[in-house]
Protein backbone atom coordinates (compact mmCIF):
# COMPACT_ATOMS: atom_id res chain seq x y z
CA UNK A 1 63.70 95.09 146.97
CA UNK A 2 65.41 97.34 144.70
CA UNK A 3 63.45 100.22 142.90
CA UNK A 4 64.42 101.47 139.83
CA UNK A 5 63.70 104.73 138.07
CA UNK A 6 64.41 105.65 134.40
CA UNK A 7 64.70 109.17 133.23
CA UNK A 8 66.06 111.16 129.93
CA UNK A 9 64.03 109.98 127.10
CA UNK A 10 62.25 111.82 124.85
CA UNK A 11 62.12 113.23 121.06
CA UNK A 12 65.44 113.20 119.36
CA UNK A 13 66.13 113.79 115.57
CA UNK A 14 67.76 111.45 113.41
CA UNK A 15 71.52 111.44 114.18
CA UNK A 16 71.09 113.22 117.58
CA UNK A 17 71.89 111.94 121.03
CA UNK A 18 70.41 111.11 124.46
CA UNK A 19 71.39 110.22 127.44
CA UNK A 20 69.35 107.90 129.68
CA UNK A 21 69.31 107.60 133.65
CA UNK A 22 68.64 105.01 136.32
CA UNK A 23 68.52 106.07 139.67
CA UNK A 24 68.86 103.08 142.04
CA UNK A 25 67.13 102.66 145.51
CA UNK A 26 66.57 100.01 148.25
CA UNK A 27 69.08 96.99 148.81
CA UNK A 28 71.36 97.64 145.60
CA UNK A 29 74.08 96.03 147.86
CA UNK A 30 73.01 92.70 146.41
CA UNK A 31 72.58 93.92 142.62
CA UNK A 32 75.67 92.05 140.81
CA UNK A 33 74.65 94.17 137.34
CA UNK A 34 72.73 96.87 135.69
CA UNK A 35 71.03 96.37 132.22
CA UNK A 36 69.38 98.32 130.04
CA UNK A 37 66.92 97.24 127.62
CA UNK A 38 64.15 97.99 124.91
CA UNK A 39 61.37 97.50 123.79
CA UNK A 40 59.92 98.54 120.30
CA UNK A 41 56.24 98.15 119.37
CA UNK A 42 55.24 94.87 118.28
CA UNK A 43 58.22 93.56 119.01
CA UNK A 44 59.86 91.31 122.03
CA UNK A 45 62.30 93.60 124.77
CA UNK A 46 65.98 93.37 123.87
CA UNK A 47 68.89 93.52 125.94
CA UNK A 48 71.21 96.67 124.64
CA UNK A 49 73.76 97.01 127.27
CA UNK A 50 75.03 95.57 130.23
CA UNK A 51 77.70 97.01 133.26
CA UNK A 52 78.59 94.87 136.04
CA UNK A 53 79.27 96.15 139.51
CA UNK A 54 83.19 95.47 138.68
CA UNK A 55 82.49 97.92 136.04
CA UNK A 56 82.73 95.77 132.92
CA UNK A 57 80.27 96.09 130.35
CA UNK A 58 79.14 94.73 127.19
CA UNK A 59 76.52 96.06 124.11
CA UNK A 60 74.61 94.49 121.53
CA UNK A 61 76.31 94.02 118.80
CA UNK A 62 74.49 96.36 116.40
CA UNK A 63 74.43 99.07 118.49
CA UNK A 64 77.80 98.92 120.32
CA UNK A 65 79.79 101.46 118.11
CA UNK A 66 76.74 103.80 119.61
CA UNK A 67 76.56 103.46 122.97
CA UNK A 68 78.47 103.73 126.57
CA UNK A 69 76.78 102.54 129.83
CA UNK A 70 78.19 103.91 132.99
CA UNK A 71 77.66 104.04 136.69
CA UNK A 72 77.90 106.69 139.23
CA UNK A 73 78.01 104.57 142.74
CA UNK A 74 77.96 107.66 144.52
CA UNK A 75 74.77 108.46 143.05
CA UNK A 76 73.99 104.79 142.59
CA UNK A 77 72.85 105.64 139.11
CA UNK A 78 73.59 104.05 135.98
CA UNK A 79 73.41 106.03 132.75
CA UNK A 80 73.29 104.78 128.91
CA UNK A 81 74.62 107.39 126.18
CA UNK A 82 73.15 106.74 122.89
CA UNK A 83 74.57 108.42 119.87
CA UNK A 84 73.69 109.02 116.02
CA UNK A 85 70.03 107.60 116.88
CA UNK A 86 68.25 106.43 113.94
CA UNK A 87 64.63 105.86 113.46
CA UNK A 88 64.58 102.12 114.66
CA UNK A 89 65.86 103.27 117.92
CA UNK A 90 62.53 104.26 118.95
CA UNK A 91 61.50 101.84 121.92
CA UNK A 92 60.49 102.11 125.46
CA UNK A 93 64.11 102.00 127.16
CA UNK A 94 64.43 99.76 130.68
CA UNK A 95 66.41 99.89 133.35
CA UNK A 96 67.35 96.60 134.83
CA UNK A 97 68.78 95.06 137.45
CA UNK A 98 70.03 91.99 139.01
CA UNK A 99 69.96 91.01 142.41
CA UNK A 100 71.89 87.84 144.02
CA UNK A 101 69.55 85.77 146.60
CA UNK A 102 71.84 83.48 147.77
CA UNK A 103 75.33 81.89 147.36
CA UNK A 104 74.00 79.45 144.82
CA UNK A 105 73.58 82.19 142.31
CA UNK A 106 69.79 82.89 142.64
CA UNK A 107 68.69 86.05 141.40
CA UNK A 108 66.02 88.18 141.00
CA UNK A 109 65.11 90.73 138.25
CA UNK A 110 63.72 94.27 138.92
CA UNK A 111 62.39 96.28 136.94
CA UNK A 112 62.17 100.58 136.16
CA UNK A 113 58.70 101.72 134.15
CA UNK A 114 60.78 102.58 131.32
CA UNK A 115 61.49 106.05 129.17
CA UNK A 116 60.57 106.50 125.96
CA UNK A 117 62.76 107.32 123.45
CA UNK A 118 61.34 108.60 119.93
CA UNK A 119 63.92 109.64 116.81
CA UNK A 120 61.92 111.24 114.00
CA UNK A 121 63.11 111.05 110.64
C-alpha cells in the first residue's frame, strides 16, 4: 500500500503561483512514477504532469510552458509548481502514483484526496 497526501492548494489570483505537495508513505519502493492530475467540475480528471523515479518527466501539452514537477526522495515527496494560473486552472489537483506488482508489468494506482486549487479572476 502506498498512501498519498496532497497539500498547497488554495485561492490564487489570476497570474499568481502555487506550489503543490505529495508526501509519500508505505511501500513507495515499488512506485515506478508519480502523477499529478485534475479534476475540474463537470468535467473528466486529466493527467497534467508526470516524473518517473529516474527523474524524467513529461506535462500536458497546454500547460507545460507552466509547470515543473519535482521529487525530493529524501522526503519522498513530489511537488508540482504551477505558474501564471488562469481561471480554468481551477480543479481538484491529485496526487498519483504507480506501483509495479510483478515482473510482468502489473501495476496498481493509488490515490491522494486531492487539494483544491481556485484562481479568481
Amino acid at each position: 500500500q502506498v498512501q498519498l497526501v496532497e497539500s498547497g492548494g488554495g485561492l490564487v489570483q489570476a497570474g499568481g503561483s502555487v506550489r503543490l505537495s505529495c508526501v509519500a508513505s508505505g511501500k513507495t519502493y515499488n512506485v515506478n512514477r508519480f502523477c499529478w492530475y485534475r479534476q475540474a467540475p463537470g468535467k473528466q480528471r486529466e493527467l497534467v504532469a508526470t516524473i518517473s523515479t529516474g527523474g524524467s518527466t513529461n506535462y500536458a501539452d497546454p500547460m507545460k510552458d507552466r509547470l515543473t514537477i519535482s521529487r525530493d526522495n529524501a522526503k519522498n515527496t513530489v511537488y508540482l509548481q504551477m505558474n501564471s494560473l488562469k481561471p480554468d486552472d481551477t480543479a481538484v489537483y491529485y496526487c498519483n502514483a504507480r506501483a509495479a506488482l510483478n515482473v510482468e508489468g502489473a501495476y496498481r494506482d493509488f490515490w491522494g484526496q486531492g487539494t483544491q486549487v481556485t484562481v479568481s479572476s
